[in-house]
PDB file of N, CA and C in Angstrom:
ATOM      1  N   UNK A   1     160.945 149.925 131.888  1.00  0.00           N
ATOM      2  CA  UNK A   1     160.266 148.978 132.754  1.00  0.00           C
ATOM      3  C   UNK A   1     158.870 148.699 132.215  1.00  0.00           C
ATOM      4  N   UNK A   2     158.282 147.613 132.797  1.00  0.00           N
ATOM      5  CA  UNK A   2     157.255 147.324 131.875  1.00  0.00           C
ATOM      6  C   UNK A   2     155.749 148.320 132.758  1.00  0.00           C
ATOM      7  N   UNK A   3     154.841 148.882 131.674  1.00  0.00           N
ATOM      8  CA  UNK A   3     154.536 149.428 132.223  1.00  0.00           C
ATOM      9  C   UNK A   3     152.863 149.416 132.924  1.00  0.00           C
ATOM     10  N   UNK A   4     153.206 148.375 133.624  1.00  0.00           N
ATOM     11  CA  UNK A   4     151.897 147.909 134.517  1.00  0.00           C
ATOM     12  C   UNK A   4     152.096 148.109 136.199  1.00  0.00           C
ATOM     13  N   UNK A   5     151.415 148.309 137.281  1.00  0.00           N
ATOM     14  CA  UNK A   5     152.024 148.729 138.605  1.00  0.00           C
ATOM     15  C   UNK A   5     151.848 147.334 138.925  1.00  0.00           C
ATOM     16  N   UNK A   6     152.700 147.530 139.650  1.00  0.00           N
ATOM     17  CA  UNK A   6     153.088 146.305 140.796  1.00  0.00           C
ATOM     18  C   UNK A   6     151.655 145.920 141.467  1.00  0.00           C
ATOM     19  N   UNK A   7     150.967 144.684 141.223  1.00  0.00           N
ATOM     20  CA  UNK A   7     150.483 144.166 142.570  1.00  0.00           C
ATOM     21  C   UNK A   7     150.468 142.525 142.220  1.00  0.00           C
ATOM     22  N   UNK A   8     150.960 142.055 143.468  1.00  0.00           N
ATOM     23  CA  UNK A   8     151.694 140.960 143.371  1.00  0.00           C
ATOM     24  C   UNK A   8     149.892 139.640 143.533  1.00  0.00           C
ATOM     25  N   UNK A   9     150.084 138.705 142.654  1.00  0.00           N
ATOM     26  CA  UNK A   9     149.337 138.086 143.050  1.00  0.00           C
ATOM     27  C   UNK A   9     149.265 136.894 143.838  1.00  0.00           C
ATOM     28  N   UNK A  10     150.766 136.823 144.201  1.00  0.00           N
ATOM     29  CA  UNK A  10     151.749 135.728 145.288  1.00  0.00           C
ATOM     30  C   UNK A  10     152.069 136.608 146.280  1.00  0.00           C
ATOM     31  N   UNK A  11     152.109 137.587 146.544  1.00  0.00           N
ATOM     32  CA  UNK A  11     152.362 138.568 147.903  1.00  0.00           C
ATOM     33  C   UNK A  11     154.167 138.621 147.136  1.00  0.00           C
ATOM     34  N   UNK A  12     154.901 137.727 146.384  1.00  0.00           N
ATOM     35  CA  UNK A  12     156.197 137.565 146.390  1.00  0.00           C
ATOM     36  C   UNK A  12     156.607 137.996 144.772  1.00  0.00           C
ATOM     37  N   UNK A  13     155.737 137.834 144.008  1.00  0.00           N
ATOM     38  CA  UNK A  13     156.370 137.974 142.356  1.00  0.00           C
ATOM     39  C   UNK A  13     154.892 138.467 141.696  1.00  0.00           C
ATOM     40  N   UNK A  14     155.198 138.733 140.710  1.00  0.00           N
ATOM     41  CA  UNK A  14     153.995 138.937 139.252  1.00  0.00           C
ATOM     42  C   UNK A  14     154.559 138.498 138.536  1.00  0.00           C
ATOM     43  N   UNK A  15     153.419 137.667 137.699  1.00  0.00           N
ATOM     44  CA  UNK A  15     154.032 137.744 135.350  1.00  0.00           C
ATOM     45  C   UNK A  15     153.166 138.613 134.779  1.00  0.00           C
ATOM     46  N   UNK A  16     154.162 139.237 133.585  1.00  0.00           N
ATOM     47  CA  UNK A  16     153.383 140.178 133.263  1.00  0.00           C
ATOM     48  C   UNK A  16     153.577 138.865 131.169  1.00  0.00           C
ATOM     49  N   UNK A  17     152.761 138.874 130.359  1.00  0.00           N
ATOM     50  CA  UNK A  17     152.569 138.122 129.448  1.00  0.00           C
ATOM     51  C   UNK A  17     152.454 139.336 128.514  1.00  0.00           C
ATOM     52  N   UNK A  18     153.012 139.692 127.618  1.00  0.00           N
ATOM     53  CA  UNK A  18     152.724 140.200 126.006  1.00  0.00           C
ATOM     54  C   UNK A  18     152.810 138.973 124.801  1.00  0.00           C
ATOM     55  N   UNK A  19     151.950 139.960 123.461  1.00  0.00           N
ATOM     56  CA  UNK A  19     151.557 139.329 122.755  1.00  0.00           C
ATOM     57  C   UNK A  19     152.247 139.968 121.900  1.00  0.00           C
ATOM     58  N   UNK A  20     153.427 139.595 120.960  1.00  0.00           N
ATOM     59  CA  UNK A  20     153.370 140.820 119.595  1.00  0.00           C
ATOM     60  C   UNK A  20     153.682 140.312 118.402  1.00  0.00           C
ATOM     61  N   UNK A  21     153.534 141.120 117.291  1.00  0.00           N
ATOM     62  CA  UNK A  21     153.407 140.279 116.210  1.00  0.00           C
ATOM     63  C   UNK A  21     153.783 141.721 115.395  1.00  0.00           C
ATOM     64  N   UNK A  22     155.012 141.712 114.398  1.00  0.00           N
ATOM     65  CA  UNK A  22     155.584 142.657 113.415  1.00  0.00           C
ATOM     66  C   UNK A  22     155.622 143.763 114.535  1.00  0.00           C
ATOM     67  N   UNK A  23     156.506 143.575 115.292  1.00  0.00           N
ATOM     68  CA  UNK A  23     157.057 144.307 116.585  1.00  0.00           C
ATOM     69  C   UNK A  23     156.165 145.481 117.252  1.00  0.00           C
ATOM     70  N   UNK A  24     154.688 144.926 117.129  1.00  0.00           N
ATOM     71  CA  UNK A  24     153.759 145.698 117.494  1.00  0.00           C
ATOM     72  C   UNK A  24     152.906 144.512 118.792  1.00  0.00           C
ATOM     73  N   UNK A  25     152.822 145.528 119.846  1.00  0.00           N
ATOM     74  CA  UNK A  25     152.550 144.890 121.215  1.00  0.00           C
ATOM     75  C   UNK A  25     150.810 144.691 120.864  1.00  0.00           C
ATOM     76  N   UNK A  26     150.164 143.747 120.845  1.00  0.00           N
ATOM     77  CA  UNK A  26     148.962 143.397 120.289  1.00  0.00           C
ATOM     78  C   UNK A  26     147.911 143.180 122.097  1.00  0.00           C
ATOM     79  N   UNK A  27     148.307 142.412 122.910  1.00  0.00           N
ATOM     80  CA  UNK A  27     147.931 142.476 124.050  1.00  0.00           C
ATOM     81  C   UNK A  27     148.948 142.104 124.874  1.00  0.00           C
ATOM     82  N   UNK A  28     148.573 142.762 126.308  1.00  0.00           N
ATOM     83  CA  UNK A  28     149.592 142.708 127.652  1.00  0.00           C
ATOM     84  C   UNK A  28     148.607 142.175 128.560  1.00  0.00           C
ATOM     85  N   UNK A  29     149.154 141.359 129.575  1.00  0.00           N
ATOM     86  CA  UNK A  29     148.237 140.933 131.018  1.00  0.00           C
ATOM     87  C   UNK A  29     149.181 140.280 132.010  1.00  0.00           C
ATOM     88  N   UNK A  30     148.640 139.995 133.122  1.00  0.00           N
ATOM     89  CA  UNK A  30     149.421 139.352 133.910  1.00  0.00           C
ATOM     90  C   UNK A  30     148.629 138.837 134.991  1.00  0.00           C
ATOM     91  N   UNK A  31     148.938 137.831 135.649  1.00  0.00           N
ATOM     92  CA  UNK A  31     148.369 136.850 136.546  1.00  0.00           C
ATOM     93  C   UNK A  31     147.385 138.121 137.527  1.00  0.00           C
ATOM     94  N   UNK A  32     146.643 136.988 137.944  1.00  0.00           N
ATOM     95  CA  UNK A  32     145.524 137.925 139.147  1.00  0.00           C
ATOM     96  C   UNK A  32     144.594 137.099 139.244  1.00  0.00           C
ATOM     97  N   UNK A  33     143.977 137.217 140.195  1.00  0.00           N
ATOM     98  CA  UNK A  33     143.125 136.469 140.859  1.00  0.00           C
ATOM     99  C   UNK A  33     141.615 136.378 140.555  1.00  0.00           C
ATOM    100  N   UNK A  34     140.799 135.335 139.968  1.00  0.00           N
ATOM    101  CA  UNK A  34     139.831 134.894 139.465  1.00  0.00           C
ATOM    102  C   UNK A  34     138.829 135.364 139.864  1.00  0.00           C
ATOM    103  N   UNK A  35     137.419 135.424 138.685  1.00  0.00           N
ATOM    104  CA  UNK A  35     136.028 135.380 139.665  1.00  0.00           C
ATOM    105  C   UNK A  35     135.422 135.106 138.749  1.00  0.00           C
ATOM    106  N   UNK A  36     134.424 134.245 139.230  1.00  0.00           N
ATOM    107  CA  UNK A  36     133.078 133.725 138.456  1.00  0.00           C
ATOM    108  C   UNK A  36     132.472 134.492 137.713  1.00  0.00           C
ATOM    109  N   UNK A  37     132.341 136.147 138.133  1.00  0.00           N
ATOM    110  CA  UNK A  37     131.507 136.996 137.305  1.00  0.00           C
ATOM    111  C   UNK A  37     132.433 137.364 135.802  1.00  0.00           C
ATOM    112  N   UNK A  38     133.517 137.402 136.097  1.00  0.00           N
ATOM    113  CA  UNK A  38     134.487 137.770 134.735  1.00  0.00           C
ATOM    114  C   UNK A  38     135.050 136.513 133.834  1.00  0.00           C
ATOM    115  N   UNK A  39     133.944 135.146 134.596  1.00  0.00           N
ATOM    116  CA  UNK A  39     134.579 133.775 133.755  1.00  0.00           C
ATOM    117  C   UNK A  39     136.124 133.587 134.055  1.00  0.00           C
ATOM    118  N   UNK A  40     136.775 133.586 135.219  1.00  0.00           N
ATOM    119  CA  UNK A  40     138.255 133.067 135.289  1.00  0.00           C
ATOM    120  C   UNK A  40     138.434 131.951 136.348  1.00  0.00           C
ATOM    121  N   UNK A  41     137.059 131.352 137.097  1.00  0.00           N
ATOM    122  CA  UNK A  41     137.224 130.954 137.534  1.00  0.00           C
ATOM    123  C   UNK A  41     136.782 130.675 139.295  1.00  0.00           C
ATOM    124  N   UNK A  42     137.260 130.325 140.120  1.00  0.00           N
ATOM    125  CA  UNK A  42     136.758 130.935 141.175  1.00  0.00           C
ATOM    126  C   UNK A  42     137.518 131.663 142.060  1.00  0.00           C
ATOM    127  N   UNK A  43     136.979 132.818 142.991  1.00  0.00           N
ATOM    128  CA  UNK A  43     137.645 133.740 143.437  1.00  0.00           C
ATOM    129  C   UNK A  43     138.984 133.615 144.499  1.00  0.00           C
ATOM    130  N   UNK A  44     139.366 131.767 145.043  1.00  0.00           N
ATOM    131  CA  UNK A  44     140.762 131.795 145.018  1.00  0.00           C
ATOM    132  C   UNK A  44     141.645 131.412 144.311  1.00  0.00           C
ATOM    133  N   UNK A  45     141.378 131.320 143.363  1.00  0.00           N
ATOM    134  CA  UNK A  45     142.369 130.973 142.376  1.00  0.00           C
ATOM    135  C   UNK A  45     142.929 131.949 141.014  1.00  0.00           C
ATOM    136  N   UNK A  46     143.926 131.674 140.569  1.00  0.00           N
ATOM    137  CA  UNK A  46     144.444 132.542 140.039  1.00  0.00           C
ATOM    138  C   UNK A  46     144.010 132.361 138.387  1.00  0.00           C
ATOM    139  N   UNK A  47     143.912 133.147 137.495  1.00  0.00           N
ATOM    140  CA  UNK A  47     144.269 133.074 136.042  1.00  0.00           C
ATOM    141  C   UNK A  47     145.807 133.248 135.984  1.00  0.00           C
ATOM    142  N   UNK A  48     146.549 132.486 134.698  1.00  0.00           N
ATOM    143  CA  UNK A  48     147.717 132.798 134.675  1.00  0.00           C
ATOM    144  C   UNK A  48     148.484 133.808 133.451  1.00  0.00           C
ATOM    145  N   UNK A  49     149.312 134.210 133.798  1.00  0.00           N
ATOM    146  CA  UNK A  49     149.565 135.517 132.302  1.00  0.00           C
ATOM    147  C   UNK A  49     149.082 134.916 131.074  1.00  0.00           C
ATOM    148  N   UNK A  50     149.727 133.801 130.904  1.00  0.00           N
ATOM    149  CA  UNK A  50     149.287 132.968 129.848  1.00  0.00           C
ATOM    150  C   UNK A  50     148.139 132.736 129.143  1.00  0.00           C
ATOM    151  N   UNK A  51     146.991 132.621 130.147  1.00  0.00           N
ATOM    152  CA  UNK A  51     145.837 132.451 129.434  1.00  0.00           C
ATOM    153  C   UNK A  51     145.224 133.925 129.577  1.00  0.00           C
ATOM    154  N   UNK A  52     145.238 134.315 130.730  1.00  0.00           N
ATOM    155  CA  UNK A  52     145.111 135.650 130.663  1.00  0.00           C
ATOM    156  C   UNK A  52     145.114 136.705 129.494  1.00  0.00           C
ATOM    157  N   UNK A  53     146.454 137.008 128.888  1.00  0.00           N
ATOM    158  CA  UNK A  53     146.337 137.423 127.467  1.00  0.00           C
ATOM    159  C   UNK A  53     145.830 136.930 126.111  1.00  0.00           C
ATOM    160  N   UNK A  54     145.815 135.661 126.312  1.00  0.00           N
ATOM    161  CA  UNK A  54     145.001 134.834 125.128  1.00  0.00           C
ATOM    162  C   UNK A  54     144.091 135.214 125.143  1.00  0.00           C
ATOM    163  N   UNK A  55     143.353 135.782 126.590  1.00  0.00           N
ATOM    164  CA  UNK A  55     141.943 136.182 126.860  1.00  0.00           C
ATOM    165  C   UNK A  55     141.578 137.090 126.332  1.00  0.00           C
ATOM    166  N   UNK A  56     142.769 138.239 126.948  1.00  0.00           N
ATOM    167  CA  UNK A  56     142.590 139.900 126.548  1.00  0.00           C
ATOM    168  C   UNK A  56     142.619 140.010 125.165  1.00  0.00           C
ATOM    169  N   UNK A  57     143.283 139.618 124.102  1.00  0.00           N
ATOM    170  CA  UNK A  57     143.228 138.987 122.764  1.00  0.00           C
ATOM    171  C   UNK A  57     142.037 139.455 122.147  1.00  0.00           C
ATOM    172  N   UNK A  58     141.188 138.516 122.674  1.00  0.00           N
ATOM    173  CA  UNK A  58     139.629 137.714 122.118  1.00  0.00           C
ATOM    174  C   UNK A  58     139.839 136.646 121.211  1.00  0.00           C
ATOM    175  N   UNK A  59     140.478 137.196 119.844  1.00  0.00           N
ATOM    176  CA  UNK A  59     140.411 136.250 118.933  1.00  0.00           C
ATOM    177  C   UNK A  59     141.341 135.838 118.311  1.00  0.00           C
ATOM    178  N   UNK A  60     141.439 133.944 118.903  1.00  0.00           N
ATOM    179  CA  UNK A  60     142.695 133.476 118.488  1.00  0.00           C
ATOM    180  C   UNK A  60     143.296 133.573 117.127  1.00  0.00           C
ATOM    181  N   UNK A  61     142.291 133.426 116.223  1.00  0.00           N
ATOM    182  CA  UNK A  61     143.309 133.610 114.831  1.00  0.00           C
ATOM    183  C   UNK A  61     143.833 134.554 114.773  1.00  0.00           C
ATOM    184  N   UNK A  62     144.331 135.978 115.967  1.00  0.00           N
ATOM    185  CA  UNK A  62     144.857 136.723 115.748  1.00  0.00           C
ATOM    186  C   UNK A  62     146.508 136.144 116.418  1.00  0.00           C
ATOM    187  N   UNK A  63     146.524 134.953 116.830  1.00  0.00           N
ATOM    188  CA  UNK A  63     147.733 134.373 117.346  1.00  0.00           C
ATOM    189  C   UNK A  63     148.762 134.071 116.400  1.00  0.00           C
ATOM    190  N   UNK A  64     147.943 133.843 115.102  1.00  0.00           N
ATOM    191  CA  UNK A  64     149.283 133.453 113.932  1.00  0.00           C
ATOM    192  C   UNK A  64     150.248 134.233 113.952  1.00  0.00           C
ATOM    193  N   UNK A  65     151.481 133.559 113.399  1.00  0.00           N
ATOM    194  CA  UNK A  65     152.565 134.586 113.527  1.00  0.00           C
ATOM    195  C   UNK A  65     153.010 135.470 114.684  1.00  0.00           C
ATOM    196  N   UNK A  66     151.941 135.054 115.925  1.00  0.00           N
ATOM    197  CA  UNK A  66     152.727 135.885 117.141  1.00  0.00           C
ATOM    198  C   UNK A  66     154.135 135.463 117.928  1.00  0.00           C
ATOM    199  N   UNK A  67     154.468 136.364 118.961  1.00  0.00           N
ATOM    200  CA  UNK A  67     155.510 136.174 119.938  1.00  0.00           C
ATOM    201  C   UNK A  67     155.149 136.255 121.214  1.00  0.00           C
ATOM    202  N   UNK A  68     154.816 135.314 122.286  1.00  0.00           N
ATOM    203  CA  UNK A  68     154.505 135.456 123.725  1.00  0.00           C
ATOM    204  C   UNK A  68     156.061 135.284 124.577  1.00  0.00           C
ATOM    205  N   UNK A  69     155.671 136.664 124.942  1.00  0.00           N
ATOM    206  CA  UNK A  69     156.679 136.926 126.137  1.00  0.00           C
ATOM    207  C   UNK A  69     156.220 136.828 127.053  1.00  0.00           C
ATOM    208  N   UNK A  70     156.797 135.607 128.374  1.00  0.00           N
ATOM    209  CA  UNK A  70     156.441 136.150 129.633  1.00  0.00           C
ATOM    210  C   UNK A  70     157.599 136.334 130.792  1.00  0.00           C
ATOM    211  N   UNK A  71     157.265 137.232 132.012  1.00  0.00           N
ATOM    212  CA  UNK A  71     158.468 137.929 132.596  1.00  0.00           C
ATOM    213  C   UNK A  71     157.685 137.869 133.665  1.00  0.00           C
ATOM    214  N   UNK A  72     158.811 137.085 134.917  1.00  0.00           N
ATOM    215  CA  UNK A  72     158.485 137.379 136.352  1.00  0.00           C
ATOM    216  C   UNK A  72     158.996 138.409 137.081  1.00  0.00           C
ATOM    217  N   UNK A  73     158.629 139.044 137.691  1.00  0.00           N
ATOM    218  CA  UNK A  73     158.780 140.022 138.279  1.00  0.00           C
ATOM    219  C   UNK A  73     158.882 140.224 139.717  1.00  0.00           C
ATOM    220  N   UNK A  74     159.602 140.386 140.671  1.00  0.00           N
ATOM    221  CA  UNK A  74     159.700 139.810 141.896  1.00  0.00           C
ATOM    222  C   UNK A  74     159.155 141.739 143.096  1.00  0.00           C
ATOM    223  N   UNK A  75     159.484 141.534 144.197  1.00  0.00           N
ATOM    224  CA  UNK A  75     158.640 143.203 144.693  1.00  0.00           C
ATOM    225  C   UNK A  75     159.676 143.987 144.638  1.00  0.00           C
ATOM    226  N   UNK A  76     160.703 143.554 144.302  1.00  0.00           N
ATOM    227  CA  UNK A  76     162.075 144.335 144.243  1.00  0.00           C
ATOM    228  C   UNK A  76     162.045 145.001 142.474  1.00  0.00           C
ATOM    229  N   UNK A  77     161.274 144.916 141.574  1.00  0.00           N
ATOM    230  CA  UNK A  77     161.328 144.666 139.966  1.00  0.00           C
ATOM    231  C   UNK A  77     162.261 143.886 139.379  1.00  0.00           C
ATOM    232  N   UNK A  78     162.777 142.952 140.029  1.00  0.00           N
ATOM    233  CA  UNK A  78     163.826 142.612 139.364  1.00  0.00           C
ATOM    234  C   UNK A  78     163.129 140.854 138.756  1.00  0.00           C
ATOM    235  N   UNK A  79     163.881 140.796 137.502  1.00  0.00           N
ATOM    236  CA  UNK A  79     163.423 139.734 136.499  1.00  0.00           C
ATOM    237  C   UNK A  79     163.965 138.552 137.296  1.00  0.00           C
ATOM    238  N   UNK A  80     162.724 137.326 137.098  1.00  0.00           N
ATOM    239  CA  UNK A  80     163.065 136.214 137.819  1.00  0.00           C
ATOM    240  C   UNK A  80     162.826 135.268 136.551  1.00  0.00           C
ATOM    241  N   UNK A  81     163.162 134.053 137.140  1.00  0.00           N
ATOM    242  CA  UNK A  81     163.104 133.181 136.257  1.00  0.00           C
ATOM    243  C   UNK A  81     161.300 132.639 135.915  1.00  0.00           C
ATOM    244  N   UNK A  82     160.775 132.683 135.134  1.00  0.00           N
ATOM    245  CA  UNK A  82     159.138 132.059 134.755  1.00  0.00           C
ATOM    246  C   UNK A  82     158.905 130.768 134.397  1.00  0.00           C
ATOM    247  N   UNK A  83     159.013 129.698 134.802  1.00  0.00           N
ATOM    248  CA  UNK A  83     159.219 128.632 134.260  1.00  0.00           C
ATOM    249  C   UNK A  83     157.292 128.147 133.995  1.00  0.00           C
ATOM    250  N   UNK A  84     156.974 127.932 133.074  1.00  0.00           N
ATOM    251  CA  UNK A  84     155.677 128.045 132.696  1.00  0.00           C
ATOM    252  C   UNK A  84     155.257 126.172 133.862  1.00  0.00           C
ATOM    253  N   UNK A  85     153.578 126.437 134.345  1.00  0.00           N
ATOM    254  CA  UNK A  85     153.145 125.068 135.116  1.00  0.00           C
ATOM    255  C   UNK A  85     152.582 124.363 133.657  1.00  0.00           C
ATOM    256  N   UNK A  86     152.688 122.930 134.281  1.00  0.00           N
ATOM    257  CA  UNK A  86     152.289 122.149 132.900  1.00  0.00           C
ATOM    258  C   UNK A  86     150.917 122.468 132.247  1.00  0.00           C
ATOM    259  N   UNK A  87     149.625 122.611 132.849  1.00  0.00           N
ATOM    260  CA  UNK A  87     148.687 123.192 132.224  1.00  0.00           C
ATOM    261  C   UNK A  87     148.625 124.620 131.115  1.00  0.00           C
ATOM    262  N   UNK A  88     149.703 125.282 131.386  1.00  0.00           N
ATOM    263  CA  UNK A  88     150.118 126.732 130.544  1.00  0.00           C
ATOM    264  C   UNK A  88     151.038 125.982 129.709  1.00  0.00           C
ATOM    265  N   UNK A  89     151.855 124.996 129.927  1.00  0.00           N
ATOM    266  CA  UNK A  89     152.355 124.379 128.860  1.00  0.00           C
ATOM    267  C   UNK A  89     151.744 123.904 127.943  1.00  0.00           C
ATOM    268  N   UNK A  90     150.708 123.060 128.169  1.00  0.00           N
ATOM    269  CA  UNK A  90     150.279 122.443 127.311  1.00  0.00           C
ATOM    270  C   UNK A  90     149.010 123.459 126.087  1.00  0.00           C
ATOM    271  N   UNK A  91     148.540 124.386 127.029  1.00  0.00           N
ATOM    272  CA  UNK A  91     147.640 125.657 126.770  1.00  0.00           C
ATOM    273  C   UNK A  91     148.656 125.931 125.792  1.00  0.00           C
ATOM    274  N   UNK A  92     149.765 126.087 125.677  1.00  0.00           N
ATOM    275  CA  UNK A  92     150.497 127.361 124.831  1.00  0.00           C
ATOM    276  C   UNK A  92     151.093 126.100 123.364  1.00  0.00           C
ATOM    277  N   UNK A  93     151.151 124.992 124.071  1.00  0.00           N
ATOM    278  CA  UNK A  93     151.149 123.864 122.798  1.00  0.00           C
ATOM    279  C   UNK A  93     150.135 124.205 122.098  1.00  0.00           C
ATOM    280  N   UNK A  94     149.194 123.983 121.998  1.00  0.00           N
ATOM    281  CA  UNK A  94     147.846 123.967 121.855  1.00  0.00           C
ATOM    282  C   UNK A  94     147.560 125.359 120.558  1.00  0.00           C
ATOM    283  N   UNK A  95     147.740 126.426 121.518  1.00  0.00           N
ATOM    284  CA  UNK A  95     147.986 127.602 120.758  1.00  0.00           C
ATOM    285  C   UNK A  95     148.908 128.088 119.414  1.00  0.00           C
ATOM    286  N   UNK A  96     150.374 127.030 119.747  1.00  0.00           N
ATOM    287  CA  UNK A  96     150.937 126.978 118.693  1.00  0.00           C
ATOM    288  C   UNK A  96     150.286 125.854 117.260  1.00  0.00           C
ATOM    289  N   UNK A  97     150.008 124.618 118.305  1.00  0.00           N
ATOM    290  CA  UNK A  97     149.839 123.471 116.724  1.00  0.00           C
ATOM    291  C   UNK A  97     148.331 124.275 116.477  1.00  0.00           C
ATOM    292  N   UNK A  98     147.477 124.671 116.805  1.00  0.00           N
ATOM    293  CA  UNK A  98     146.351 124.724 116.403  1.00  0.00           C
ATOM    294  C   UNK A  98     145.822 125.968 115.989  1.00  0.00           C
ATOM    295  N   UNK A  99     146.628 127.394 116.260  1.00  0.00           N
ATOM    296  CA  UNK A  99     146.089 128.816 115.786  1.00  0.00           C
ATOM    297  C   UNK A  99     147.478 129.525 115.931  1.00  0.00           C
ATOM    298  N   UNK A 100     148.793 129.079 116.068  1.00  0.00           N
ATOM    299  CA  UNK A 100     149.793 129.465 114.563  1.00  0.00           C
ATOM    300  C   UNK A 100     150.703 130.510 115.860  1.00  0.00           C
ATOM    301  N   UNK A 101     150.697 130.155 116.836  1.00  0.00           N
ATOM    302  CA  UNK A 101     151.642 131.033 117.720  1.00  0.00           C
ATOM    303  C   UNK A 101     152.832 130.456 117.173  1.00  0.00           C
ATOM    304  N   UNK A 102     154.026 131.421 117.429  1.00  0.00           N
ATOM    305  CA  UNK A 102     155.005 131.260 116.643  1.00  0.00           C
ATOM    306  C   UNK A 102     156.211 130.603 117.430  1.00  0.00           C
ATOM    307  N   UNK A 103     156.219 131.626 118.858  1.00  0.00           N
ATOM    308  CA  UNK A 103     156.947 131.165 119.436  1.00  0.00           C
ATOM    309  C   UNK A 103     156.579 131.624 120.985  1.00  0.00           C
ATOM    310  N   UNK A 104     157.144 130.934 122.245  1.00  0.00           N
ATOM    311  CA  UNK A 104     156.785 131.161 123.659  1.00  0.00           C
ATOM    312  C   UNK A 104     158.582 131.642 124.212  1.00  0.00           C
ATOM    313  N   UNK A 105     158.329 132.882 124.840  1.00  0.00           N
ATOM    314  CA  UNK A 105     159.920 133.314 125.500  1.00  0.00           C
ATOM    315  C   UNK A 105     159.532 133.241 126.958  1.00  0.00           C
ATOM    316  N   UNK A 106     160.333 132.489 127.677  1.00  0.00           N
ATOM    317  CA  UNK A 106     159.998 133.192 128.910  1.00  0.00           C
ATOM    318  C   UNK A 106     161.703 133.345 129.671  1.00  0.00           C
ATOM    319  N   UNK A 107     161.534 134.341 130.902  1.00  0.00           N
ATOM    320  CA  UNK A 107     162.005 135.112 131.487  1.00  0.00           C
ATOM    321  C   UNK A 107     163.015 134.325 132.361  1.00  0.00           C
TER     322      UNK A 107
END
């Protein structure tokens, strides 16, 4: 199981987002809720796994050649479907044409 604890940032599901590259897990994160002091935003709104780990990262040229996995997670643990919102779509375009992500999996 993946190994982060449960806290839901929908009261109903989590994503949890890895990064890996030559089957080595490079960064992990998952959605949670924003604040001005940590730059994500404002405090109702969410960051999403997606950018989230790009975050935890730091530095994109370490994206070449990666693999982003992301996995929903519902309060039961059981895998749901992740269908990425168009802004994380286009974020993870972005990531590929411009600093070499390889490929996006989701759940």
């Amino acid at each position: 199981m993946i190994p982060l604890e449960y806290k839901p940032c929908h009261r109903t599901h989590y994503h949890v987002a890895t990064l890996e590259k030559g089957g080595k897990v490079l960064a992990r994160s998952r959605n949670r809720i924003g604040t001005r002091s940590s730059g994500c935003g404002y405090s109702d709104q969410t960051i999403h796994a997606e950018r989230a780990v790009v975050k935890a990262l730091g530095d994109t040229s370490q994206l070449r050649g990666c693999v982003l996995i992301v996995v929903r997670i519902n309060k039961q643990n059981e895998i749901m479907c992740s269908k990425p919102c168009s802004d994380c779509e286009k974020f993870l375009q972005k990531c590929m044409k411009c600093y070499g992500l390889r490929k996006v999996v989701y759940s």
